[in-house]
N, C-alpha and C. Protein backbone atom coordinates (compact mmCIF):
# COMPACT_ATOMS: atom_id res chain seq x y z
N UNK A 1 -64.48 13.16 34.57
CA UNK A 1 -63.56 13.93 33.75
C UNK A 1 -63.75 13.58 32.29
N UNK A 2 -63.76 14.63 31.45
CA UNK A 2 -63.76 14.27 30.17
C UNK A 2 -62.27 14.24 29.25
N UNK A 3 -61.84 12.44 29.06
CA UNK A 3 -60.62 12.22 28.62
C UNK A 3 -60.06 13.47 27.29
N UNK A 4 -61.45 13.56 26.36
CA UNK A 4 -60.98 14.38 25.36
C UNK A 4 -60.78 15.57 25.37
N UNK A 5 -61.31 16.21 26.40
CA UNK A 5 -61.13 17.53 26.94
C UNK A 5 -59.63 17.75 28.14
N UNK A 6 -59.51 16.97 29.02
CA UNK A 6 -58.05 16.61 29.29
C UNK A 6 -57.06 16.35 28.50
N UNK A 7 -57.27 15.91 27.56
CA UNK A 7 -55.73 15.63 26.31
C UNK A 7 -55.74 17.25 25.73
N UNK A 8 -56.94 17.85 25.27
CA UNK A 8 -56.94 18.81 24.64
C UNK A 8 -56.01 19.77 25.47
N UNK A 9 -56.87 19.75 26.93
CA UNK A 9 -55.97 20.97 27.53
C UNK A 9 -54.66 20.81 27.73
N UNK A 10 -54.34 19.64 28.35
CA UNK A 10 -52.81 19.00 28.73
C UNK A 10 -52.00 19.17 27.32
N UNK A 11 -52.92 19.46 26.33
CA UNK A 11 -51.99 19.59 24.95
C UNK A 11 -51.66 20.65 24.85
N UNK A 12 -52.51 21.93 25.20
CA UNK A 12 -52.87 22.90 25.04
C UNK A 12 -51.15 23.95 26.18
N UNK A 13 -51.42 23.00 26.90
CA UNK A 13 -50.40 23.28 28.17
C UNK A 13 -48.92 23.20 27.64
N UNK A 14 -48.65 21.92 27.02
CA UNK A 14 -47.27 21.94 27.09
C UNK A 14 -46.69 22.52 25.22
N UNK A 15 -47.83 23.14 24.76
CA UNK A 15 -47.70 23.39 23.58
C UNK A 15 -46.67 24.95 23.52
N UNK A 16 -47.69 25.69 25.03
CA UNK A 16 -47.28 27.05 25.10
C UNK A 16 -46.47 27.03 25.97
N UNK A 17 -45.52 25.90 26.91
CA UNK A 17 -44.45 25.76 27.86
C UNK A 17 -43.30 25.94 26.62
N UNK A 18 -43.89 24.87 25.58
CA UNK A 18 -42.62 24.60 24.14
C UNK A 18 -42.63 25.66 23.22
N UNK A 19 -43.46 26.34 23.83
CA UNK A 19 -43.36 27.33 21.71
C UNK A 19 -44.27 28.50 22.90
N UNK A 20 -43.69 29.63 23.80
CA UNK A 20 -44.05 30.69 24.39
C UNK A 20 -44.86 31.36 23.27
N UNK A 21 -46.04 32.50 23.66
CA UNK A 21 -46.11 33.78 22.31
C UNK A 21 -44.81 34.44 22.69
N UNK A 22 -44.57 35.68 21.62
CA UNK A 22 -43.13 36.04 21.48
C UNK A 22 -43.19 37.10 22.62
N UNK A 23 -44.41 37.48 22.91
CA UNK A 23 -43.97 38.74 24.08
C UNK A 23 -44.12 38.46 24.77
N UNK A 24 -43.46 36.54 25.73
CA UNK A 24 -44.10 36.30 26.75
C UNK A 24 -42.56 36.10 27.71
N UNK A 25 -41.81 36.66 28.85
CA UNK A 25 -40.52 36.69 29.22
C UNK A 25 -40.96 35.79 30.31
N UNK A 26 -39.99 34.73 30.94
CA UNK A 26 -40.07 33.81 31.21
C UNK A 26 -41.28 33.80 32.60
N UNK A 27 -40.94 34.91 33.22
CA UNK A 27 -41.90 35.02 34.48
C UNK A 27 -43.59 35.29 33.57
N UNK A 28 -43.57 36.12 32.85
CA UNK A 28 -45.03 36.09 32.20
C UNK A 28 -45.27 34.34 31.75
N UNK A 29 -44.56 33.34 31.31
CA UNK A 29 -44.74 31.79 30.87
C UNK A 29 -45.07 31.65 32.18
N UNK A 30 -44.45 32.01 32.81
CA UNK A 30 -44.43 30.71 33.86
C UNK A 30 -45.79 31.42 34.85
N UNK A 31 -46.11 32.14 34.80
CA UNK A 31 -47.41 32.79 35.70
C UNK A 31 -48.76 32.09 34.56
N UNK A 32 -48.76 32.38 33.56
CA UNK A 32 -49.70 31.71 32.38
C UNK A 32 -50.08 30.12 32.89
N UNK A 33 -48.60 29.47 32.86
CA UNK A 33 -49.04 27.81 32.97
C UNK A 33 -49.45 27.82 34.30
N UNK A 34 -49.36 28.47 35.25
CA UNK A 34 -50.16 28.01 36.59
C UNK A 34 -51.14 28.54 36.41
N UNK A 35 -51.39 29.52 36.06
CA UNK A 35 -53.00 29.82 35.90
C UNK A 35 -53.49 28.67 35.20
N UNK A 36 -53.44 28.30 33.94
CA UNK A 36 -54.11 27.36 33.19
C UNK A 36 -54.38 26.31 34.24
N UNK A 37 -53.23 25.68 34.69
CA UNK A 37 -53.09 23.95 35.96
C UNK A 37 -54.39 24.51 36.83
N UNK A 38 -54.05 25.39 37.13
CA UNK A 38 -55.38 26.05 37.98
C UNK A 38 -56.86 26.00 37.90
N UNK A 39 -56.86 26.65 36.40
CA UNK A 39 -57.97 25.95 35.97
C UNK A 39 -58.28 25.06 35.34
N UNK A 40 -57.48 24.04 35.14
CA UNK A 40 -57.73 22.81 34.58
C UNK A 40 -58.45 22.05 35.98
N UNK A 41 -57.65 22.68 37.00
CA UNK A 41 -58.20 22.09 38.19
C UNK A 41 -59.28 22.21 38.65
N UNK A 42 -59.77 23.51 38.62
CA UNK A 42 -60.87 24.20 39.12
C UNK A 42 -61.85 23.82 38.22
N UNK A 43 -61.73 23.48 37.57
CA UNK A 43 -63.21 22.51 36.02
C UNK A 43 -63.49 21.32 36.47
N UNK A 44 -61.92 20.83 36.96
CA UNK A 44 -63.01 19.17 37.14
C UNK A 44 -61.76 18.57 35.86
N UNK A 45 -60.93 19.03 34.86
CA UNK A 45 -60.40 18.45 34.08
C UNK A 45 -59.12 17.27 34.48
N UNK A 46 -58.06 18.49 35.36
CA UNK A 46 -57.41 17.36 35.98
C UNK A 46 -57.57 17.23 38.09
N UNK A 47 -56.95 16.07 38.48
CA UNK A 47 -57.26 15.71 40.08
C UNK A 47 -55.70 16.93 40.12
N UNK A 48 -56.00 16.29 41.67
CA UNK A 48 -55.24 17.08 42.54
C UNK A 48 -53.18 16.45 42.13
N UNK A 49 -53.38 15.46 41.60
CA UNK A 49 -51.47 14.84 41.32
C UNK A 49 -51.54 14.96 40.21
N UNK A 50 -52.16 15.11 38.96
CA UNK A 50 -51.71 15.30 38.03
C UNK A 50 -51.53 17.48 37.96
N UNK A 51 -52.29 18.09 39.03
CA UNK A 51 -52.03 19.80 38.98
C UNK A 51 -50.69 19.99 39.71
N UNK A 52 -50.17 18.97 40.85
CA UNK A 52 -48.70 19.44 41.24
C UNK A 52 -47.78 18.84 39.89
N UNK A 53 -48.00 18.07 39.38
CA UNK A 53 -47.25 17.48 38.47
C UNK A 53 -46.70 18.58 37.09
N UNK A 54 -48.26 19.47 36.97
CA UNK A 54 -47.73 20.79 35.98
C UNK A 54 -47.47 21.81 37.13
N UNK A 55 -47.50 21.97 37.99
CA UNK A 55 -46.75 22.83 39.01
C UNK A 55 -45.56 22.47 39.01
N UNK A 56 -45.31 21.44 39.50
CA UNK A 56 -43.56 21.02 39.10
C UNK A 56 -43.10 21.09 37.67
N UNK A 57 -43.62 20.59 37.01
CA UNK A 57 -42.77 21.02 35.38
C UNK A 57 -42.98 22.42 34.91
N UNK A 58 -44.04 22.83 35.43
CA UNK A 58 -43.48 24.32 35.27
C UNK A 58 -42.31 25.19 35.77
N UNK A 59 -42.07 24.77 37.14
CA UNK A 59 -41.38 25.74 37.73
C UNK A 59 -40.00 24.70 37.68
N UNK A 60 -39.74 24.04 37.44
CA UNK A 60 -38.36 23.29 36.80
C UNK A 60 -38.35 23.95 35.53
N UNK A 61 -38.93 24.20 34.34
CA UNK A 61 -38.85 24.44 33.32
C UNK A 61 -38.43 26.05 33.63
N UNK A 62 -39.03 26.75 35.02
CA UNK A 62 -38.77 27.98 34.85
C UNK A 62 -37.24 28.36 35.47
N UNK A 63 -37.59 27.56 36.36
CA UNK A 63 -35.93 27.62 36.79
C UNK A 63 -35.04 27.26 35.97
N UNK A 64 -34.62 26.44 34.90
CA UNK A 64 -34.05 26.18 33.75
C UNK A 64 -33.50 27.53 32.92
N UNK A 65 -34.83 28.32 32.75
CA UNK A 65 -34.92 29.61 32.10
C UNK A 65 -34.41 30.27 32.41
N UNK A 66 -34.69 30.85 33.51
CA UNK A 66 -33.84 31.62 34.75
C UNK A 66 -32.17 31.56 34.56
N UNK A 67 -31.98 30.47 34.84
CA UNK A 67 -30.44 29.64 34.62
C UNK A 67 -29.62 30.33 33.62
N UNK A 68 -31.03 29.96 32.83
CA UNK A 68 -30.43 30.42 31.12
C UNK A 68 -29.93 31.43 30.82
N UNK A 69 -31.00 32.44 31.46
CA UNK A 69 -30.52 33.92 31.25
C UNK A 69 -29.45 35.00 31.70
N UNK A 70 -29.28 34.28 33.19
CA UNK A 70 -28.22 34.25 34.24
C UNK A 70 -27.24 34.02 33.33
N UNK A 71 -26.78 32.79 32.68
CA UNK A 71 -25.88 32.25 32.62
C UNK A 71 -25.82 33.11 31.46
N UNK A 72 -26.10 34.08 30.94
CA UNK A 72 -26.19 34.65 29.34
C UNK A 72 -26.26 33.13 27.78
N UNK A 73 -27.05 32.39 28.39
CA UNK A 73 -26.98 31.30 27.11
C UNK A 73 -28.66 31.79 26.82
């Protein structure tokens, strides 16, 4: 694995979890970051526990969202 290419992407990841583009509604975020985990996986960048690990903070983060919107906040 290449460490500097793993920080890049893993940066790359939680940059667009924190700061969405503006036309992106929470199900379009949250379909984006699994694709990416996906292919971070499918490269060789990250193993198999660090891809459930952005599978889980994604979909906690999406369910959060969800919450959010529900809840009108």
């Amino acid at each position: 694995m290449n460490e500097n290419g793993k920080e890049e992407a893993l940066a790359e990841w939680h940059t667009l979890m924190s700061n969405p583009e503006p036309h992106m509604d929470a199900e379009e975020l949250y379909d984006e970051l699994l694709k990416m985990a996906d292919r971070y996986k499918s490269i060789g960048l990250i193993n198999e526990a660090e891809w459930k690990g952005l599978v889980e903070e994604a979909t906690a983060f999406h369910v959060r969202s969800i919450e959010g919107l529900e809840g009108g906040a």
